[in-house]
PDB file of N, CA and C in Angstrom:
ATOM      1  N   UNK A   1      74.837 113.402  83.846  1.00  0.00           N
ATOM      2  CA  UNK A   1      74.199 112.489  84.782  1.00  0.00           C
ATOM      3  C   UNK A   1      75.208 112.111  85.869  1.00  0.00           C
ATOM      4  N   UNK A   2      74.888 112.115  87.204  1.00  0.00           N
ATOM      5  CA  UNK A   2      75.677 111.758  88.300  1.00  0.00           C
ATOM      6  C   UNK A   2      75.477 110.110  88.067  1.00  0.00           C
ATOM      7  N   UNK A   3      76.823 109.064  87.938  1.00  0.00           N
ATOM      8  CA  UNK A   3      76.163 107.990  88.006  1.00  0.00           C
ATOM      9  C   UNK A   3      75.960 107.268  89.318  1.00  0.00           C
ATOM     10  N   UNK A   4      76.956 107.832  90.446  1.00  0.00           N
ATOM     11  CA  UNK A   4      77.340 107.728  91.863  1.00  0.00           C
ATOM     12  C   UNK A   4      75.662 107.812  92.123  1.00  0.00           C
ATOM     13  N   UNK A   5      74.905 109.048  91.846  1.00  0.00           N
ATOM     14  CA  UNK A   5      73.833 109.212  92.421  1.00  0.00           C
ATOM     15  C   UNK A   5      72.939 107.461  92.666  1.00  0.00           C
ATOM     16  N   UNK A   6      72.845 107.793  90.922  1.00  0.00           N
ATOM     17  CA  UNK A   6      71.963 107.099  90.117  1.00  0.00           C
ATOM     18  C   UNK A   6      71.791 105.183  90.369  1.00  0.00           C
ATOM     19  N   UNK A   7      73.160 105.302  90.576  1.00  0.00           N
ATOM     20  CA  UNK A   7      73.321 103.534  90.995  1.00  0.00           C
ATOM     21  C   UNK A   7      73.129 103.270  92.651  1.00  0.00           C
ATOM     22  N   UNK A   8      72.791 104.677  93.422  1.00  0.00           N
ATOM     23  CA  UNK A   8      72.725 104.435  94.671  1.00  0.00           C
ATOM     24  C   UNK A   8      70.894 104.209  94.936  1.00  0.00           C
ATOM     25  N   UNK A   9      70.459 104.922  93.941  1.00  0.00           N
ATOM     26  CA  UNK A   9      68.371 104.914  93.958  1.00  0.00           C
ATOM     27  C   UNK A   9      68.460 103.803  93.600  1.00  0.00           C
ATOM     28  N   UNK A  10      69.282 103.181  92.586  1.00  0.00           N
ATOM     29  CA  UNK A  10      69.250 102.192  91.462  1.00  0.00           C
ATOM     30  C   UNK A  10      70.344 100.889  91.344  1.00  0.00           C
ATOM     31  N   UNK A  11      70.521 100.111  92.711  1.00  0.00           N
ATOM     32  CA  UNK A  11      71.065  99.443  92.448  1.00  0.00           C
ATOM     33  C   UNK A  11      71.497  98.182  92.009  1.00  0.00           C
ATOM     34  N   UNK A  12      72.126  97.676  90.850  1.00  0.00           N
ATOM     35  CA  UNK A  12      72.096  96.704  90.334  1.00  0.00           C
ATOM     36  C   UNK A  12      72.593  95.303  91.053  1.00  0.00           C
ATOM     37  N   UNK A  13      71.642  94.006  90.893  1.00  0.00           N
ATOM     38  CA  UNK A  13      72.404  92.889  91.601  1.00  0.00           C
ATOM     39  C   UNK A  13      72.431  91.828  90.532  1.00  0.00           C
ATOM     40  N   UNK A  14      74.229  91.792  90.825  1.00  0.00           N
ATOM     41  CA  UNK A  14      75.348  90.809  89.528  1.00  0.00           C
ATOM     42  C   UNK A  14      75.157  89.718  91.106  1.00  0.00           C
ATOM     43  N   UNK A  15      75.269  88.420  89.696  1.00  0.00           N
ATOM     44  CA  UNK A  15      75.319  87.731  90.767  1.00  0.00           C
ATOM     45  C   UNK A  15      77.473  87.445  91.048  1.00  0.00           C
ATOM     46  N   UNK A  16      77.523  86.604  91.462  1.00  0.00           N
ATOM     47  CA  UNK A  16      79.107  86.686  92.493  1.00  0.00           C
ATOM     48  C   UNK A  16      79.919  86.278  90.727  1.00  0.00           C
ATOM     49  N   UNK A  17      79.371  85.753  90.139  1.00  0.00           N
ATOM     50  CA  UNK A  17      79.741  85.008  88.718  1.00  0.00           C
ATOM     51  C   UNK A  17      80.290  86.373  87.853  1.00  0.00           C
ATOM     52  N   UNK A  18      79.148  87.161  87.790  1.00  0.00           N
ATOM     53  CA  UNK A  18      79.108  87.918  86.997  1.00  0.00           C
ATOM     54  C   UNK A  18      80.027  89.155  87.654  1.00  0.00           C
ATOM     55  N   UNK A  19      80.427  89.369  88.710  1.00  0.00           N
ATOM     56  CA  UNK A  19      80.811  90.674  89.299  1.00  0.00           C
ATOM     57  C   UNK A  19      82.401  90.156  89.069  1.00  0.00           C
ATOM     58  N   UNK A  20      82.906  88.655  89.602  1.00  0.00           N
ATOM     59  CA  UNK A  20      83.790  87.906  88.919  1.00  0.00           C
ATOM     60  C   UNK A  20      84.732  88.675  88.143  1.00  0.00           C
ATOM     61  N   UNK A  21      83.898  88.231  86.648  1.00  0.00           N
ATOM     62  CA  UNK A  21      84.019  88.527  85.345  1.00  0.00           C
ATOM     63  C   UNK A  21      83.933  90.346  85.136  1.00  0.00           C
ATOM     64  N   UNK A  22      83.560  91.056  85.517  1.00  0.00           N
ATOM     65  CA  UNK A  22      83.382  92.104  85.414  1.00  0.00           C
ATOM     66  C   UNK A  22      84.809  92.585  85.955  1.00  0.00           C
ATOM     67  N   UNK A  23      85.251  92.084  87.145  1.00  0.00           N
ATOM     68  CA  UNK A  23      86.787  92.508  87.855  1.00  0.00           C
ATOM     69  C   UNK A  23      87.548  91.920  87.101  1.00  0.00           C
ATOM     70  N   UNK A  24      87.489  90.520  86.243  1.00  0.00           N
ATOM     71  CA  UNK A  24      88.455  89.955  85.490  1.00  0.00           C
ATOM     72  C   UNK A  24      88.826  90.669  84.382  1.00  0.00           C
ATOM     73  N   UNK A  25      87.468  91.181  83.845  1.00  0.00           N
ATOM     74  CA  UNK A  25      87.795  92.037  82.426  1.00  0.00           C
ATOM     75  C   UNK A  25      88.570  93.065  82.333  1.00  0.00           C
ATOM     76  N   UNK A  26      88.052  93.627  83.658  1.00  0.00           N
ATOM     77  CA  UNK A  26      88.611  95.321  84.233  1.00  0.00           C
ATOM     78  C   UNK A  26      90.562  95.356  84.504  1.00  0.00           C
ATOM     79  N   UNK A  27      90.887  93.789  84.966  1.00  0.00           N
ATOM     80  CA  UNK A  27      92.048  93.468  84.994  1.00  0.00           C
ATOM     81  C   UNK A  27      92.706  93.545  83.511  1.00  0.00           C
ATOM     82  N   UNK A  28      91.876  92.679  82.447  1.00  0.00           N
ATOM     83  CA  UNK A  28      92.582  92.223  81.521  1.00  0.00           C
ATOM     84  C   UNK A  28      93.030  93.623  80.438  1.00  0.00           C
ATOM     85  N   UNK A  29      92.137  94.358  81.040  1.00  0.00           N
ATOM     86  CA  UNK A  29      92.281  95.664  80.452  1.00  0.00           C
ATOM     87  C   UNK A  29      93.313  96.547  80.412  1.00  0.00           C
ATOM     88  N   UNK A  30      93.556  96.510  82.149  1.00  0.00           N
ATOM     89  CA  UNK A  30      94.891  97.448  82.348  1.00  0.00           C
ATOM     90  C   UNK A  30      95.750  96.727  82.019  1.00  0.00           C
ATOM     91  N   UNK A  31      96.025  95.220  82.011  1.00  0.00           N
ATOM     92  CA  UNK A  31      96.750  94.669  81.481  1.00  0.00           C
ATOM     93  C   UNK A  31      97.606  94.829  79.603  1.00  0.00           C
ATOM     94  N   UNK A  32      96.712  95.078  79.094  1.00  0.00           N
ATOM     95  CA  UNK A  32      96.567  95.549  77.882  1.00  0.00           C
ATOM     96  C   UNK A  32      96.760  97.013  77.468  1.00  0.00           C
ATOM     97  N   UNK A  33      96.092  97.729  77.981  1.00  0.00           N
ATOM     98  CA  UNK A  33      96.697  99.164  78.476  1.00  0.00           C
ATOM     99  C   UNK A  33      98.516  99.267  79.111  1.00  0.00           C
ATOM    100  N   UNK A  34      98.623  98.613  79.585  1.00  0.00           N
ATOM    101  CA  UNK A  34      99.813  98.577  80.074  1.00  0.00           C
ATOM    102  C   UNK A  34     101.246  99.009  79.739  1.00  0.00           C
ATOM    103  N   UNK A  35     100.614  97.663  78.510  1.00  0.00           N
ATOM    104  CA  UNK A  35     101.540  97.206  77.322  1.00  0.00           C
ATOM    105  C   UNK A  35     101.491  97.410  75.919  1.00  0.00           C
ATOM    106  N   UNK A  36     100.494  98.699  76.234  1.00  0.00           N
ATOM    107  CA  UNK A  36     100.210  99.410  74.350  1.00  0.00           C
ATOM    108  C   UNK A  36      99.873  98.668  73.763  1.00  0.00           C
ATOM    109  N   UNK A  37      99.269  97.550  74.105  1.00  0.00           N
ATOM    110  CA  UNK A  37      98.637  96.927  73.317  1.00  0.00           C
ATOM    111  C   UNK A  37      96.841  96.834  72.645  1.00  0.00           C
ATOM    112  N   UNK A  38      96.750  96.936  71.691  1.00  0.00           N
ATOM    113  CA  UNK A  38      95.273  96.994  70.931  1.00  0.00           C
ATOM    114  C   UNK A  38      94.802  95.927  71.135  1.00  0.00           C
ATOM    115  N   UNK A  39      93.359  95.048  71.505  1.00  0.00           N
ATOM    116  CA  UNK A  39      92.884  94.299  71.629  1.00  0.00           C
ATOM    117  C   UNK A  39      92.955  93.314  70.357  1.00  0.00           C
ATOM    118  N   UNK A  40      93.219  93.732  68.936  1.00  0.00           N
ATOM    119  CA  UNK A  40      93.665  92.767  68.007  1.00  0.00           C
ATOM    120  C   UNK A  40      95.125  92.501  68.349  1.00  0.00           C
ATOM    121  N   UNK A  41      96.124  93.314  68.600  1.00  0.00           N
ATOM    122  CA  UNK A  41      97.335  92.781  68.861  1.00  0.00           C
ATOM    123  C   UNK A  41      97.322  91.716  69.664  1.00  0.00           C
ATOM    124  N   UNK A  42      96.763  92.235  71.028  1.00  0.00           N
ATOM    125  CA  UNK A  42      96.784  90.961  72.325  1.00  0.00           C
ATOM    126  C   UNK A  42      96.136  89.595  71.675  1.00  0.00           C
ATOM    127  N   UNK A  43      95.217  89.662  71.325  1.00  0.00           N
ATOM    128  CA  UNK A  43      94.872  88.336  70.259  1.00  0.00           C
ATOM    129  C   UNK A  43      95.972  87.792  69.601  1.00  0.00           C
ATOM    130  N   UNK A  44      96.127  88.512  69.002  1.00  0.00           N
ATOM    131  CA  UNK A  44      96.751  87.623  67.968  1.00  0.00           C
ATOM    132  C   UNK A  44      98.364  87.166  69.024  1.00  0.00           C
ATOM    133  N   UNK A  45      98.368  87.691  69.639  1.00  0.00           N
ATOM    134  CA  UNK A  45      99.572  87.195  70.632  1.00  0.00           C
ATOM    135  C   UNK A  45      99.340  85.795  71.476  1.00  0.00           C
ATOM    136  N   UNK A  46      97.846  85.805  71.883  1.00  0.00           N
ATOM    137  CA  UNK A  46      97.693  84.427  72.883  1.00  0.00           C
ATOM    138  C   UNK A  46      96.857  83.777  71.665  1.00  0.00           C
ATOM    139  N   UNK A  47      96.979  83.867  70.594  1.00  0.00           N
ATOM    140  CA  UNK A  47      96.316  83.209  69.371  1.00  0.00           C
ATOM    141  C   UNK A  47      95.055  83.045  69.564  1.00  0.00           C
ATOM    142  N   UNK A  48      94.286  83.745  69.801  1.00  0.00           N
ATOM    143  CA  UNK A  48      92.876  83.866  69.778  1.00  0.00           C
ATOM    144  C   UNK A  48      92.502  84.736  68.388  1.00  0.00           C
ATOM    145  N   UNK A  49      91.214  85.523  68.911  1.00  0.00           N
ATOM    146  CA  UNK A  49      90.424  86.640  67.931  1.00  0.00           C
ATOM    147  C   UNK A  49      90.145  87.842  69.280  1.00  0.00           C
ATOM    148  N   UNK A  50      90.106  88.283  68.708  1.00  0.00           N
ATOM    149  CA  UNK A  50      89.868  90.229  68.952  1.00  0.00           C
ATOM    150  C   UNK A  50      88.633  90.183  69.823  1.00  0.00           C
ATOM    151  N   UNK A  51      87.568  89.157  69.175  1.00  0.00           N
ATOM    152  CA  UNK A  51      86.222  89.524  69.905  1.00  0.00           C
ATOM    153  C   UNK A  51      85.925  88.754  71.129  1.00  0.00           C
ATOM    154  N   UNK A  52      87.153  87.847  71.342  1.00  0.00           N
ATOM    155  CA  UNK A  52      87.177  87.101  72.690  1.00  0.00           C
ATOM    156  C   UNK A  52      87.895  87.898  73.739  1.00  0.00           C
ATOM    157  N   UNK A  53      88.775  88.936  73.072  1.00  0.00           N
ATOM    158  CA  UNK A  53      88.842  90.059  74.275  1.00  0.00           C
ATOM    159  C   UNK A  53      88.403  90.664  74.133  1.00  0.00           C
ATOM    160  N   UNK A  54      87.377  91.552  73.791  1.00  0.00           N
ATOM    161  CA  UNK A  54      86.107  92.094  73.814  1.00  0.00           C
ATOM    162  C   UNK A  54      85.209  91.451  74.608  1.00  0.00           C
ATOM    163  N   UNK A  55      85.073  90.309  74.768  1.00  0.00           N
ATOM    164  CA  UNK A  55      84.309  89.964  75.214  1.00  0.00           C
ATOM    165  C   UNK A  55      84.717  89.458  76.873  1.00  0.00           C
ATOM    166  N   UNK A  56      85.854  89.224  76.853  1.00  0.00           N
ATOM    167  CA  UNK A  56      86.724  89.119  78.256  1.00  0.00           C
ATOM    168  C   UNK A  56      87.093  90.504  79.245  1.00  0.00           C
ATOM    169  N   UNK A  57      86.886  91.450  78.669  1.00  0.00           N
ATOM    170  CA  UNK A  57      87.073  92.499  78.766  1.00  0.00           C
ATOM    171  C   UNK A  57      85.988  93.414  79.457  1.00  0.00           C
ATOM    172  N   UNK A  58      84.789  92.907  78.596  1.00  0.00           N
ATOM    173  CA  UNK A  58      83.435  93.636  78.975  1.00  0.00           C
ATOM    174  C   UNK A  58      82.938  92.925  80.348  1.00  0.00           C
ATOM    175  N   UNK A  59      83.469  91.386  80.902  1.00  0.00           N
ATOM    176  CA  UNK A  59      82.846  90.494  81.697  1.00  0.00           C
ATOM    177  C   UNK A  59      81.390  89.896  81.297  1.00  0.00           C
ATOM    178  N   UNK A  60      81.666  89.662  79.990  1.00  0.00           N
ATOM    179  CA  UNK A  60      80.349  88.781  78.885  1.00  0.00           C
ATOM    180  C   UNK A  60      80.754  87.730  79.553  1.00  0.00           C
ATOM    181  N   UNK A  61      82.392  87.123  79.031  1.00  0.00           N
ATOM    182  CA  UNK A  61      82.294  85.936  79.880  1.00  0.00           C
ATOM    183  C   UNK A  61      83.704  86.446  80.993  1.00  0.00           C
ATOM    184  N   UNK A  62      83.655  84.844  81.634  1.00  0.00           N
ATOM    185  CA  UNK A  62      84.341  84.224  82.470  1.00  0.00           C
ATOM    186  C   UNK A  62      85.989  83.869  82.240  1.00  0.00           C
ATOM    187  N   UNK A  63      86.959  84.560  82.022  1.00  0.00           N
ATOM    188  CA  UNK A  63      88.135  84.190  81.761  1.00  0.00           C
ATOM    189  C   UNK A  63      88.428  83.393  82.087  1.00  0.00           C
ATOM    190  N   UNK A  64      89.052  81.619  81.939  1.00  0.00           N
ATOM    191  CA  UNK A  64      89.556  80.928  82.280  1.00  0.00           C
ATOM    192  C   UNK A  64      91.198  81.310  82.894  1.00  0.00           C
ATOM    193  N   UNK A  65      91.392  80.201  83.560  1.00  0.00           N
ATOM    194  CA  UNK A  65      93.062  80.376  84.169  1.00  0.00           C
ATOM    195  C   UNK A  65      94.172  80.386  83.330  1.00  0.00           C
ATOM    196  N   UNK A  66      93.723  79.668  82.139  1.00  0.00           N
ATOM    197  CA  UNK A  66      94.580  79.283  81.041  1.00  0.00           C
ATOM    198  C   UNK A  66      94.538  80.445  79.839  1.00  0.00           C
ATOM    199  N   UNK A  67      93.587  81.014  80.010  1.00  0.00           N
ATOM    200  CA  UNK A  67      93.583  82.725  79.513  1.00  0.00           C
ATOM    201  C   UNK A  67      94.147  83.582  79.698  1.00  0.00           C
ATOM    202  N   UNK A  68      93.959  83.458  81.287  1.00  0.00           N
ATOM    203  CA  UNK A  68      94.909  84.231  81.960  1.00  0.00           C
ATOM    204  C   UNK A  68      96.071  84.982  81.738  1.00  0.00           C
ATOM    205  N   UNK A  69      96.584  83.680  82.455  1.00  0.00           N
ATOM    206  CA  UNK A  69      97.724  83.132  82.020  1.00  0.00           C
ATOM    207  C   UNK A  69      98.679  83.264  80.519  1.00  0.00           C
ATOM    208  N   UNK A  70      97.827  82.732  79.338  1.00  0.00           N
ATOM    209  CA  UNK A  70      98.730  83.219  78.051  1.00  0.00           C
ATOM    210  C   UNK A  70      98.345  84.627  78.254  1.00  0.00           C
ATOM    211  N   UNK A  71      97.580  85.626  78.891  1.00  0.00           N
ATOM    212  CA  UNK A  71      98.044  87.176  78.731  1.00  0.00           C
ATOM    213  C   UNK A  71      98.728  87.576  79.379  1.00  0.00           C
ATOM    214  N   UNK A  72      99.145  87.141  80.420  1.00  0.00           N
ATOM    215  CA  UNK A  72      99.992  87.239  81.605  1.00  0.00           C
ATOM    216  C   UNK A  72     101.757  87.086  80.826  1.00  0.00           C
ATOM    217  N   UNK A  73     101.592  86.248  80.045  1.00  0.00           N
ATOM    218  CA  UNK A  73     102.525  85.611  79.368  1.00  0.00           C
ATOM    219  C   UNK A  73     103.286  87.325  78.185  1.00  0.00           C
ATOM    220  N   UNK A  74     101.845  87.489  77.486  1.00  0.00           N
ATOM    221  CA  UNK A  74     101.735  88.080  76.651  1.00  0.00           C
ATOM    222  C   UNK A  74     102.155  89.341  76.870  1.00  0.00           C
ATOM    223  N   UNK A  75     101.667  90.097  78.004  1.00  0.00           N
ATOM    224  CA  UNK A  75     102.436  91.443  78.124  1.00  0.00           C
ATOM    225  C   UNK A  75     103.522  91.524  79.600  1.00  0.00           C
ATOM    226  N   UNK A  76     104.010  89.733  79.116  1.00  0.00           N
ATOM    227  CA  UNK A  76     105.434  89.868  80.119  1.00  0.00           C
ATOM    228  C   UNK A  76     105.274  90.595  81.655  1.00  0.00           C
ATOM    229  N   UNK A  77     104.070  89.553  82.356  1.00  0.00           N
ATOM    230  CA  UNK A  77     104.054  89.179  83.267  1.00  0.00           C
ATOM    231  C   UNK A  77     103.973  88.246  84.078  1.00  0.00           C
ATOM    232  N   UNK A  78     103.490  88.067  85.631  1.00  0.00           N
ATOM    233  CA  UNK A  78     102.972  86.256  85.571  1.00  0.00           C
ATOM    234  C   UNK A  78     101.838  86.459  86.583  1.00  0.00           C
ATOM    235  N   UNK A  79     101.049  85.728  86.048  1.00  0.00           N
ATOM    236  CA  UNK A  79      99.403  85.557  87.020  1.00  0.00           C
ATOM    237  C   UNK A  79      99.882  85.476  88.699  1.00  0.00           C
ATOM    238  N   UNK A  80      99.306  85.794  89.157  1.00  0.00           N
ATOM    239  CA  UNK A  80      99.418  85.678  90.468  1.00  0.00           C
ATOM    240  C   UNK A  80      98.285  85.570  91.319  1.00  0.00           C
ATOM    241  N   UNK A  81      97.818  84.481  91.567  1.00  0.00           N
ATOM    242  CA  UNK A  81      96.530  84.260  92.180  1.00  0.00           C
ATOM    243  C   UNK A  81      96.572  83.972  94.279  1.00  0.00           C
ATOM    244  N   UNK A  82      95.730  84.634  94.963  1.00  0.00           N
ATOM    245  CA  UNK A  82      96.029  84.229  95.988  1.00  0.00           C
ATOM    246  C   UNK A  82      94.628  84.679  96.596  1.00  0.00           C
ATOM    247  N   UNK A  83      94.169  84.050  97.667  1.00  0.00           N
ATOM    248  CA  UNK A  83      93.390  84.020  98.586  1.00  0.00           C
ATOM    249  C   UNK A  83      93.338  85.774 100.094  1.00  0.00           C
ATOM    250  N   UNK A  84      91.991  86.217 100.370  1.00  0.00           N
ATOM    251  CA  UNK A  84      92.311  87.409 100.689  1.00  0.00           C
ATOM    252  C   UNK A  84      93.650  87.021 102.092  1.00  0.00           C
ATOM    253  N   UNK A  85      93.397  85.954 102.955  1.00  0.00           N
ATOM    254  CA  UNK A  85      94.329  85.862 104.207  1.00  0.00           C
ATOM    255  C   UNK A  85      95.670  85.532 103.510  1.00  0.00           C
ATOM    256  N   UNK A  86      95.824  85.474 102.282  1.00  0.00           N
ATOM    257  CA  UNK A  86      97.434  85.478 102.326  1.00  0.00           C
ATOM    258  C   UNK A  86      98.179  86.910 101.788  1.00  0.00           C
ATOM    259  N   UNK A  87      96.915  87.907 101.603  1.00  0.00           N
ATOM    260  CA  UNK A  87      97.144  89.217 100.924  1.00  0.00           C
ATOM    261  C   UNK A  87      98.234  90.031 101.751  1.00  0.00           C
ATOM    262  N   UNK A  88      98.426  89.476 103.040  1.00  0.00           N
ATOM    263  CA  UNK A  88      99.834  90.264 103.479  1.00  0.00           C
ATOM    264  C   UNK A  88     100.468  89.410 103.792  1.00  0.00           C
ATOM    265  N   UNK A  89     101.085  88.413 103.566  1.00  0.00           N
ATOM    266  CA  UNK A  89     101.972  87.630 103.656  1.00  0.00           C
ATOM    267  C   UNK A  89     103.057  87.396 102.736  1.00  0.00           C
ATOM    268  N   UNK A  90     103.988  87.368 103.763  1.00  0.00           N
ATOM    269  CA  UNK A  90     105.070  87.494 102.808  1.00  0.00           C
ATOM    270  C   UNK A  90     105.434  85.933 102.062  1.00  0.00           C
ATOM    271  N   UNK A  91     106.550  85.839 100.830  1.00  0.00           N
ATOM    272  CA  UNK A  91     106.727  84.974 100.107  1.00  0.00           C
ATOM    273  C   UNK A  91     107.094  83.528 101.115  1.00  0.00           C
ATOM    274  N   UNK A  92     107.679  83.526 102.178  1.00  0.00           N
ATOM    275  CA  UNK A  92     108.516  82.377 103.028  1.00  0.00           C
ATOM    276  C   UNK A  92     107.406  82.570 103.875  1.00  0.00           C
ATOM    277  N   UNK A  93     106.107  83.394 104.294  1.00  0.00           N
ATOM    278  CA  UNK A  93     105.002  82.997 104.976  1.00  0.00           C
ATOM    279  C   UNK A  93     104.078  81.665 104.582  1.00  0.00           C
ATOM    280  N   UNK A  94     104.028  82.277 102.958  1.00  0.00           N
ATOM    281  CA  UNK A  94     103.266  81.274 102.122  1.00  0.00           C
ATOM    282  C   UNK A  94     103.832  80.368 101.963  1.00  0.00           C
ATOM    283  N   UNK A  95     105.112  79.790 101.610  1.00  0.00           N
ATOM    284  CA  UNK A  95     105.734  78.788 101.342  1.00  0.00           C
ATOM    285  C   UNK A  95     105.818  77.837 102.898  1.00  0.00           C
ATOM    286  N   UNK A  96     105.831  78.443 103.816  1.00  0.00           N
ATOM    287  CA  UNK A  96     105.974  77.984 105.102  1.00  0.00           C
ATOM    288  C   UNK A  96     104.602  76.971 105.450  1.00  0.00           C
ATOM    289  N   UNK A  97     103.472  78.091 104.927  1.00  0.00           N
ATOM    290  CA  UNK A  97     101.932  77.531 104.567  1.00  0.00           C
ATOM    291  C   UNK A  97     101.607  76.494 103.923  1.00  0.00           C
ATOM    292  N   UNK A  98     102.494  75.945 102.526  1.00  0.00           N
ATOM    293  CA  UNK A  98     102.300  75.199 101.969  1.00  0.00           C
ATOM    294  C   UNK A  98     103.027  73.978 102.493  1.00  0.00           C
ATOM    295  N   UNK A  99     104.087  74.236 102.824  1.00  0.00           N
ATOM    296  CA  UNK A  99     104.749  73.146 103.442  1.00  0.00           C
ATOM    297  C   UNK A  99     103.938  72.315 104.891  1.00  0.00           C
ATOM    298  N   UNK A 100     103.225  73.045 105.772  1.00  0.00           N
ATOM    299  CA  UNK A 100     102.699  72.293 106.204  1.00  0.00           C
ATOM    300  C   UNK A 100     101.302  71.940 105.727  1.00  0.00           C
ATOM    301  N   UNK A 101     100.878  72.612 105.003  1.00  0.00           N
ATOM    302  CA  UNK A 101      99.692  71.741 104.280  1.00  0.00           C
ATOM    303  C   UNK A 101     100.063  70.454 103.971  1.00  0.00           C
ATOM    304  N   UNK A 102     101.114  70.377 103.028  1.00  0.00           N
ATOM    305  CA  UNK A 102     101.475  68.977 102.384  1.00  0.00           C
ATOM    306  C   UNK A 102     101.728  67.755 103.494  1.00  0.00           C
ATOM    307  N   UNK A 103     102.481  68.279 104.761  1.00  0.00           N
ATOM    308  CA  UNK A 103     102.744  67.822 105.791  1.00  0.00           C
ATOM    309  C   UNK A 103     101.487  67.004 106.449  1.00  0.00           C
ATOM    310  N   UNK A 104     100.261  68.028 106.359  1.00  0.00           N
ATOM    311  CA  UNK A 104      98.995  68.249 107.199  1.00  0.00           C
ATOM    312  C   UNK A 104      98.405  66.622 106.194  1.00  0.00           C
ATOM    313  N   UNK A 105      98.200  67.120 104.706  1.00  0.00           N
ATOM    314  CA  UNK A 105      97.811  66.213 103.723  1.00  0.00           C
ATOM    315  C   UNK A 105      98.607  65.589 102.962  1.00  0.00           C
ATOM    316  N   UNK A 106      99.167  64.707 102.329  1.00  0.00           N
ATOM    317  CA  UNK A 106      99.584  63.499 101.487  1.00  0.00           C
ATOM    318  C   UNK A 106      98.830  64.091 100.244  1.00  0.00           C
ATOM    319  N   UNK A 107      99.677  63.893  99.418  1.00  0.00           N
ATOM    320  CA  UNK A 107      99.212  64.046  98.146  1.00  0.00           C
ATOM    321  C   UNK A 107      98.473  64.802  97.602  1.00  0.00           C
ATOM    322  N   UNK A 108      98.633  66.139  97.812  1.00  0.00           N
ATOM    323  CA  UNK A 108      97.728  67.009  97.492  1.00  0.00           C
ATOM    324  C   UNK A 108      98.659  68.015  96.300  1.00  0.00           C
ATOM    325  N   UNK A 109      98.133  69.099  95.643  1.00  0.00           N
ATOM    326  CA  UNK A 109      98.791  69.846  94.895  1.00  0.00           C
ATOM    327  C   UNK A 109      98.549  70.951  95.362  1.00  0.00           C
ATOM    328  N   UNK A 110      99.750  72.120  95.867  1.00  0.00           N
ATOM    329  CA  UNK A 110      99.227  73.083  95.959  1.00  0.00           C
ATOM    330  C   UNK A 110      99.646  74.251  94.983  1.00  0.00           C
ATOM    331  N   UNK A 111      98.716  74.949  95.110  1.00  0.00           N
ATOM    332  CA  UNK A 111      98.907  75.972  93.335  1.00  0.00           C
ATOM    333  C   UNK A 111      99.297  77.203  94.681  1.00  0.00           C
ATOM    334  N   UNK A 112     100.521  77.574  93.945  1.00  0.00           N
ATOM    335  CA  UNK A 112     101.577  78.754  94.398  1.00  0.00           C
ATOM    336  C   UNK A 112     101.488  80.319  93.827  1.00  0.00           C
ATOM    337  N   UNK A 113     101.182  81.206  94.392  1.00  0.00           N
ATOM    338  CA  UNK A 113     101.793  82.431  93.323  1.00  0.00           C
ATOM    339  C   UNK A 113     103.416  82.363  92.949  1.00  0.00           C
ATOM    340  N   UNK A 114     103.808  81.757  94.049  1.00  0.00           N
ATOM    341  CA  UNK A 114     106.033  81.874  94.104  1.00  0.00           C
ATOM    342  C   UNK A 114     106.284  80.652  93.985  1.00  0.00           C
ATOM    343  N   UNK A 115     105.194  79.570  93.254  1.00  0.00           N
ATOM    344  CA  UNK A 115     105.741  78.629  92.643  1.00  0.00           C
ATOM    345  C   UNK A 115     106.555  78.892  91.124  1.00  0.00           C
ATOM    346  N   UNK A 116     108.195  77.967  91.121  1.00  0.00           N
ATOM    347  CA  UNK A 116     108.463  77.937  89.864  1.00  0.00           C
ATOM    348  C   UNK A 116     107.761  77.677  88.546  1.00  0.00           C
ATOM    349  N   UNK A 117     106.717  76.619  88.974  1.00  0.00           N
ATOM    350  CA  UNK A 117     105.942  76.272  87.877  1.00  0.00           C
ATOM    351  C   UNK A 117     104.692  76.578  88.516  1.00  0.00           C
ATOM    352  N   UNK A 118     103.783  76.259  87.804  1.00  0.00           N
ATOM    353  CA  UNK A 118     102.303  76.405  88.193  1.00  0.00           C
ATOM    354  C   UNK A 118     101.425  75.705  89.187  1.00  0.00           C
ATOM    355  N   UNK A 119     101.989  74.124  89.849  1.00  0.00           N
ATOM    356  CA  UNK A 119     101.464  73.385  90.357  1.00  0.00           C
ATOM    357  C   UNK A 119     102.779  72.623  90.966  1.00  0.00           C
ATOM    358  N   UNK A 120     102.723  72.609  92.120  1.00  0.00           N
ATOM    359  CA  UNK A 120     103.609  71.682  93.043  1.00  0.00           C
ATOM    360  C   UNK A 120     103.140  70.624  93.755  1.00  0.00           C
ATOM    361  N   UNK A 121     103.443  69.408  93.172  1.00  0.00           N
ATOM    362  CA  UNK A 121     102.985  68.175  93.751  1.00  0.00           C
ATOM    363  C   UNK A 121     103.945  67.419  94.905  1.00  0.00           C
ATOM    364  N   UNK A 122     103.268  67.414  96.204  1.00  0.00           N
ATOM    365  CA  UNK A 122     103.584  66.467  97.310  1.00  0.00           C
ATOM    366  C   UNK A 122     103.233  65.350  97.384  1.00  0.00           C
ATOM    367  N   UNK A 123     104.163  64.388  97.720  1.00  0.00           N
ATOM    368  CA  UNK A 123     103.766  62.918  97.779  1.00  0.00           C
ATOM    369  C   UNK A 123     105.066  62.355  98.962  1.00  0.00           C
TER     370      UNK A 123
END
């Protein structure tokens, strides 16, 4: 079966949630692949069960950040989340960005990919 054909007569509509989760899983995968790791191993590494990456995996559900994250952890990497306009920007672009945000706003938090920690609070 051509599936190229088949999904072009036939095309399916995910809503933005679900297509999401479908790219999240597809991530968590190579992630796992990566690092030779078996979907019971990776479990038992971010202390879960097997069938929650199965199920993170397939885009059943919605990976949280904090999921992420302990897999990110797990096959010794680090999450890196960013917005498409900062996709070519360099590290002292973004940081340059954040700095006048904080400038712009008082008290705000801004969440970093080249933050040391996860959340940098201005005040």
């Amino acid at each position: 079966m051509n599936f190229k054909n088949y999904f072009k007569k036939n095309p399916i509509n995910l809503s933005d949630k679900e297509m999401l989760a479908i790219k999240v899983g597809g991530l968590i995968t190579a992630a796992r692949f990566h690092s030779n790791l078996s979907q019971a191993d990776l479990a038992k590494k971010i202390n879960t069960k097997q069938p929650s990456i199965a199920r993170a995996e397939k885009g059943e559900i919605t990976a949280s950040l904090e999921f992420l994250n302990k897999i990110a952890k797990a096959v010794n990497t680090e999450l890196i989340l960013y917005f498409g306009f900062m996709k070519n920007n360099t590290k002292d672009e973004i940081h340059d960005y954040k700095i006048e945000l904080s400038e712009k706003y008082k008290n705000i938090a801004v969440i970093s990919p080249y933050a040391t920690k996860n959340v940098t609070k201005f005040s």
